[in-house]
Protein backbone atom coordinates (compact mmCIF):
# COMPACT_ATOMS: atom_id res chain seq x y z
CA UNK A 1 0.00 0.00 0.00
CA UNK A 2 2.75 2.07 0.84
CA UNK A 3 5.44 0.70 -1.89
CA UNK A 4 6.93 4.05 -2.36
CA UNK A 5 7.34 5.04 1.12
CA UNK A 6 10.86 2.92 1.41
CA UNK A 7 12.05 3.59 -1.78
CA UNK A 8 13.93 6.01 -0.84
CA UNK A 9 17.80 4.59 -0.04
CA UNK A 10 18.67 1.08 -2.30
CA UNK A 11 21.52 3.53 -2.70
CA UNK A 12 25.63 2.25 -3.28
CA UNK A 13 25.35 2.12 -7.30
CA UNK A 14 28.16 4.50 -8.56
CA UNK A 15 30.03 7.56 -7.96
CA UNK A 16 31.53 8.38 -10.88
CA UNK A 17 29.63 11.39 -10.59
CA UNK A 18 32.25 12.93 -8.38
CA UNK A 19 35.03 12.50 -11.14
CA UNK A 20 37.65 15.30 -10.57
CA UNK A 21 37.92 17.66 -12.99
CA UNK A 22 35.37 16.43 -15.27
CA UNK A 23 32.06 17.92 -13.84
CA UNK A 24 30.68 21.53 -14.04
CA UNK A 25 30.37 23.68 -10.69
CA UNK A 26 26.56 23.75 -12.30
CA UNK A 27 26.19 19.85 -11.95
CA UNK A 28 27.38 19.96 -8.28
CA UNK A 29 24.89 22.43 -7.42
CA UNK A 30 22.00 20.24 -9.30
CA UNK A 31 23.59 17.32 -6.97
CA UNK A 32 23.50 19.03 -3.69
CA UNK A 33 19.71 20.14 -4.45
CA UNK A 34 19.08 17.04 -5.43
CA UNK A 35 20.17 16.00 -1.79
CA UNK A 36 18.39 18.68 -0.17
CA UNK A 37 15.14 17.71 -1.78
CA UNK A 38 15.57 14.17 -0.75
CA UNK A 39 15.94 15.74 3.05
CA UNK A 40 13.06 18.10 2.46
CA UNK A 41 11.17 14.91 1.36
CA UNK A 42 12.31 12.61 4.01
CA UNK A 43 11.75 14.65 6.69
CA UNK A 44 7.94 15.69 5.17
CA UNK A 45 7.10 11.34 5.80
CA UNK A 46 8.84 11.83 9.22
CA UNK A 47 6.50 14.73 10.15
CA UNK A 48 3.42 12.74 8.76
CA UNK A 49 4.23 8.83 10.01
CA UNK A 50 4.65 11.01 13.78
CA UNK A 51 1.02 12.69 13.33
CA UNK A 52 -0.83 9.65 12.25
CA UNK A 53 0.72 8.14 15.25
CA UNK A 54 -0.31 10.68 17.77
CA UNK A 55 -3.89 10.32 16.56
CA UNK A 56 -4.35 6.35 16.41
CA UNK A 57 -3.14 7.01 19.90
CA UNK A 58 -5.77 9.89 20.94
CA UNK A 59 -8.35 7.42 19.24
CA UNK A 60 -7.49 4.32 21.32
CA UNK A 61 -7.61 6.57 24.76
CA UNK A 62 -10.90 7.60 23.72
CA UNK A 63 -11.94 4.02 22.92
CA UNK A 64 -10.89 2.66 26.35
CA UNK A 65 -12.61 5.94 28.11
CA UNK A 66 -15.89 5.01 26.41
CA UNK A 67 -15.83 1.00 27.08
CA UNK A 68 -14.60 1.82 30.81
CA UNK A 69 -17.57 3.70 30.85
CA UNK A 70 -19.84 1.24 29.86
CA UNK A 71 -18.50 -1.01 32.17
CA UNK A 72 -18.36 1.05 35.63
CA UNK A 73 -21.51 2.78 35.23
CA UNK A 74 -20.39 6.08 33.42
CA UNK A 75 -17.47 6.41 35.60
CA UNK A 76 -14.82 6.55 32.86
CA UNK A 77 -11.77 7.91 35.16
CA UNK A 78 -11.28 4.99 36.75
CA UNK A 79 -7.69 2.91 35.16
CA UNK A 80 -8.02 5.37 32.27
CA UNK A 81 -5.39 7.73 33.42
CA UNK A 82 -2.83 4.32 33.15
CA UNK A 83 -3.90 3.96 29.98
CA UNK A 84 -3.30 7.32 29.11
CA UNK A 85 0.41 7.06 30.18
CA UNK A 86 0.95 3.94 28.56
CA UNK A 87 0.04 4.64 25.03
CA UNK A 88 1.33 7.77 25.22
CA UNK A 89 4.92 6.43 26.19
CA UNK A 90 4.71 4.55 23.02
CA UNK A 91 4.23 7.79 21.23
CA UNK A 92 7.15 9.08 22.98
CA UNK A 93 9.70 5.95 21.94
CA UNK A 94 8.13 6.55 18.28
CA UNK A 95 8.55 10.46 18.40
CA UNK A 96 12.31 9.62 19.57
CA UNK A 97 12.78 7.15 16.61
CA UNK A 98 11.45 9.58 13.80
CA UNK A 99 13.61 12.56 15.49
CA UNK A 100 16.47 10.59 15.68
CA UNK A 101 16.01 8.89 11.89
CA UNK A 102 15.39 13.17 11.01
CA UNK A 103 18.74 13.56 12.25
CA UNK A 104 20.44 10.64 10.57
CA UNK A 105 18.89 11.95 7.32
CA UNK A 106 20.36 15.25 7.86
CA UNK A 107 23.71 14.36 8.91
CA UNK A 108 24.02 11.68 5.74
CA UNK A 109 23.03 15.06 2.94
CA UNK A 110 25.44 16.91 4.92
CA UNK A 111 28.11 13.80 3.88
CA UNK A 112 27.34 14.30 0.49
CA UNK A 113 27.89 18.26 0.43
CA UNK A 114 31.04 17.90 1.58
CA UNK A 115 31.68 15.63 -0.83
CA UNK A 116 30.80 17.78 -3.51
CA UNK A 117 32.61 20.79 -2.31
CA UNK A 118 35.80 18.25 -1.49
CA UNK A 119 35.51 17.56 -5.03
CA UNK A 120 36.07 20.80 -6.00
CA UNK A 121 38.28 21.75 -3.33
CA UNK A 122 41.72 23.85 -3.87
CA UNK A 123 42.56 23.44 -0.53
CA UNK A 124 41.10 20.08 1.04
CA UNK A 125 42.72 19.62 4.47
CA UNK A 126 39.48 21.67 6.13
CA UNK A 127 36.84 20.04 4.28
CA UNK A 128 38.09 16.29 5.07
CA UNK A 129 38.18 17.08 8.82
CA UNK A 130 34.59 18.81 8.47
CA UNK A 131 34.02 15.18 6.40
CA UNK A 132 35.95 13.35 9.44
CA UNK A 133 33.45 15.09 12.34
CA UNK A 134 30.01 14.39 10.55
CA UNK A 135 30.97 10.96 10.04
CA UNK A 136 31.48 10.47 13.23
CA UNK A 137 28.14 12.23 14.42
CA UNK A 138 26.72 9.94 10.97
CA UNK A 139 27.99 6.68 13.15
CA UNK A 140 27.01 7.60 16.16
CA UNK A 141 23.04 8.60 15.05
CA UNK A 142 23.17 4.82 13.38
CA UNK A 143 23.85 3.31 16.61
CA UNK A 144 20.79 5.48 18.64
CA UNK A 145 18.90 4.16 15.19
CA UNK A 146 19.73 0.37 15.79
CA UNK A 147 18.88 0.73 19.34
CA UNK A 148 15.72 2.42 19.00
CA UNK A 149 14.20 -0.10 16.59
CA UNK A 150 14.31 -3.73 15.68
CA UNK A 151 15.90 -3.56 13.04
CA UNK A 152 19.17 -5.46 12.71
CA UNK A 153 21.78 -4.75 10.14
CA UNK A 154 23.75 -8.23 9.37
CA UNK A 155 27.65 -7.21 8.48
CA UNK A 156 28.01 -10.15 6.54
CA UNK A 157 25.25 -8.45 3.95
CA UNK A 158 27.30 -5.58 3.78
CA UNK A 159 30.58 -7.38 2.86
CA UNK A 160 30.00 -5.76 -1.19
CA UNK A 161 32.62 -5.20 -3.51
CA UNK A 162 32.86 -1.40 -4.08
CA UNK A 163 35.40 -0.15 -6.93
CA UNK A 164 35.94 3.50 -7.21
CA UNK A 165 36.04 4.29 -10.79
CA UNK A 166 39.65 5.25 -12.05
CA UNK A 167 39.54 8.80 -12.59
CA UNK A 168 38.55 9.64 -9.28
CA UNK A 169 41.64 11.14 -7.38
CA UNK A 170 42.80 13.16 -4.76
CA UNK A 171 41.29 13.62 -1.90
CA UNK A 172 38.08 12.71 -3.04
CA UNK A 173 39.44 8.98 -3.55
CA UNK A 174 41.09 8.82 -0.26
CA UNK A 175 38.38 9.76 1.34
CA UNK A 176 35.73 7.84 -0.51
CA UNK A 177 38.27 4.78 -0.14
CA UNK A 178 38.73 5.69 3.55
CA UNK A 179 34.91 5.34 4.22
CA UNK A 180 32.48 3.73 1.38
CA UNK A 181 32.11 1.10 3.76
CA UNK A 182 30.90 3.28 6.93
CA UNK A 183 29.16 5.28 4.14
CA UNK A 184 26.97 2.05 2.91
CA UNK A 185 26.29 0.74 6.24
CA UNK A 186 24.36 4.28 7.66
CA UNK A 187 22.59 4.08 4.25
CA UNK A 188 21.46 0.47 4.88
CA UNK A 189 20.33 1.59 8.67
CA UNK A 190 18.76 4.46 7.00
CA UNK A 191 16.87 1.82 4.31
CA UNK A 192 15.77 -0.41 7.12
CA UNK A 193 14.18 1.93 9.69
CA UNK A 194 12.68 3.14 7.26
CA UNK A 195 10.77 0.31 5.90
CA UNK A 196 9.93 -0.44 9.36
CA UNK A 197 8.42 3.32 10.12
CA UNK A 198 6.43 2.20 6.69
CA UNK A 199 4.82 -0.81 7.79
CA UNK A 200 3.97 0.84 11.14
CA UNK A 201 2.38 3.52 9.24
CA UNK A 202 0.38 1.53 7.62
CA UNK A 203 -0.64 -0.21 10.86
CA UNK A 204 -1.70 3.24 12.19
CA UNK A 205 -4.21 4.41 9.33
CA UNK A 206 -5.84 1.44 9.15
CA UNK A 207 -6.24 1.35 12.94
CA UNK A 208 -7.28 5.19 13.04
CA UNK A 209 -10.13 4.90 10.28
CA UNK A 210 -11.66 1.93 11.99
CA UNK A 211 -11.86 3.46 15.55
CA UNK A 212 -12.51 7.11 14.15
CA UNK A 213 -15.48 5.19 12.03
CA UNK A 214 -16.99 3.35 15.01
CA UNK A 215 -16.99 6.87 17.57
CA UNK A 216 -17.95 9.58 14.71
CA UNK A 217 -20.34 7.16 12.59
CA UNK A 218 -21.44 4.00 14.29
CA UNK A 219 -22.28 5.60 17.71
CA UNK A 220 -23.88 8.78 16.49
CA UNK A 221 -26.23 6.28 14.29
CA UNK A 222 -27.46 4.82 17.60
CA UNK A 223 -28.35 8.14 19.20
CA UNK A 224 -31.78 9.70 18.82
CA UNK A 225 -30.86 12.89 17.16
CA UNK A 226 -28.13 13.67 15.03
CA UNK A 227 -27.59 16.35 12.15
CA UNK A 228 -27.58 14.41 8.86
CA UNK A 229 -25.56 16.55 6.80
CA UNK A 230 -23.57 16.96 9.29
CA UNK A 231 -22.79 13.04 9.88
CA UNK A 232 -22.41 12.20 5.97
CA UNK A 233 -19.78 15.01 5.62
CA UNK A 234 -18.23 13.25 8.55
CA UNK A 235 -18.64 9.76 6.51
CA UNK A 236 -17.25 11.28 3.76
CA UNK A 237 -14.06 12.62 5.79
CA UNK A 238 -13.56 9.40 7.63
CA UNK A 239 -13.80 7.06 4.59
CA UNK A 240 -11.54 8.83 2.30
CA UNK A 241 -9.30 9.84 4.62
CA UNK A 242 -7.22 6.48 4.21
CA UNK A 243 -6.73 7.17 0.85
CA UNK A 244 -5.68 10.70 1.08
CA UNK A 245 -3.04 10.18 3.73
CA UNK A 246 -1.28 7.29 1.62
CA UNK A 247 -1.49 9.95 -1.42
CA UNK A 248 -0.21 11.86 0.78
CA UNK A 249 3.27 10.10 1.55
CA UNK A 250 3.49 8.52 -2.05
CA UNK A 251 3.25 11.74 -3.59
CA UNK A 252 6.41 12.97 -0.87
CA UNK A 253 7.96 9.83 -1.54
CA UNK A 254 8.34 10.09 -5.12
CA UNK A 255 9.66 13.60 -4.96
CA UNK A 256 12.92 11.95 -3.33
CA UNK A 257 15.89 12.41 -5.28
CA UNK A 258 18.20 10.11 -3.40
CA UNK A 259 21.98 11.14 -3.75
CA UNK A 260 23.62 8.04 -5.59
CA UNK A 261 26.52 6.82 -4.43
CA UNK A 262 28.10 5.47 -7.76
CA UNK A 263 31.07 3.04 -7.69
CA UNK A 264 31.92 1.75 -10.83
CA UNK A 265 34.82 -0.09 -12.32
């Protein structure tokens, strides 16, 4: 349902790209707005798989309020401040997961400007210790990543042959040789949370129409009065809303231009 929504990072194809000497400062600038896009776009599913999260939640407390009611007598308040807590601690571990994936994003397009501008660098020495720093912030994001998620990222799978093209020199090989390897495993921990933010997604809005259809349809059916037009513009809302939130994210999603990594023979 959500195909699109991963998409975004089967990166590590080639990087011939970065050539010295034999791309235009125009075609560096198209590359780093290319990467800032990709962020831009990122972060835009980020802000959206957080908000359908937040109100699954809200729709679950509501849920329990109303059953606890019709079980104590209209006396909702009792347990449901527990239940409150609860879900909304799981909000709090996803909030922290999507913030911290925000930051991995932001840190890995920062990788790749510096890239560029090593590339066309007269005077490298500050740029590859700028490269050194947000590497090491990169590395240490992928970590809070791994730990925040299930997701497990088998070394053996990222034992890949990666050969820099020939005319890349420099700096730009040394570093690229120094670190394709730390380079491809934060894209693959990238790749993997998020698929995993995906499925949960997907979870959520299927979860949220069915509750937000039984308390704004269902239960207003069963009262004695109820505005009409009122309740089929809600039925309207509520049953399309599925549809528009995956439009939503596959429209985001296939605005990403992901930076490609190139390495070619």
């Amino acid at each position: 349902m959500m195909k699109n929504f991963h998409k975004t990072l089967t990166v590590i194809v080639i990087i011939a790209t970065f050539t010295s000497g034999c791309r235009s400062t125009d075609e560096y600038k198209k590359f780093a707005e290319s990467g800032k896009v990709f962020a831009e776009a990122t972060n835009s599913l980020l802000d959206t798989a957080g908000q359908i999260k937040i109100k699954t939640t809200s729709e679950q407390v509501l849920k329990s309020r109303r059953d606890r009611a019709q079980v104590n007598g209209n006396k909702p308040a009792d347990g449901i401040v527990n239940t409150y807590n609860n879900l909304s601690e799981q909000d709090k571990k996803r909030l922290s997961l999507l913030n911290e994936l925000r930051k991995h994003n932001e840190l890995l397009q920062a990788y790749f400007s510096k890239l560029i501008e090593l590339a066309d660098s007269d005077s490298p020495v500050r740029t590859e210790k700028a490269v050194g720093n947000i590497t090491a912030q990169l590395e240490g994001s992928g970590s809070k990543l791994i730990n925040l998620s299930p997701i497990k990222v088998d070394q053996l799978s990222l034992i890949t042959k990666i050969v820099l093209d020939s005319r890349i020199n420099g700096s730009l090989r040394r570093e690229l040789e120094k670190r394709k390897y730390t380079i491809y495993r934060e894209i693959t921990i990238q790749e993997k949370v998020l698929k995993f933010i995906s499925e949960l997604v997907e979870q959520d809005v299927v979860t949220l129409q069915d509750l937000q259809e039984q308390r704004l349809l269902i239960e207003p059916l069963k009262s004695e009065n109820i505005d009409e037009n009122e309740w089929s513009e809600t039925r309207l809302t509520v049953l399309t809303q599925n549809a528009q939130i995956i439009l939503a994210i596959d429209k985001a999603s296939n605005n990403l231009g992901s930076p490609r990594v190139v390495m070619i023979k």
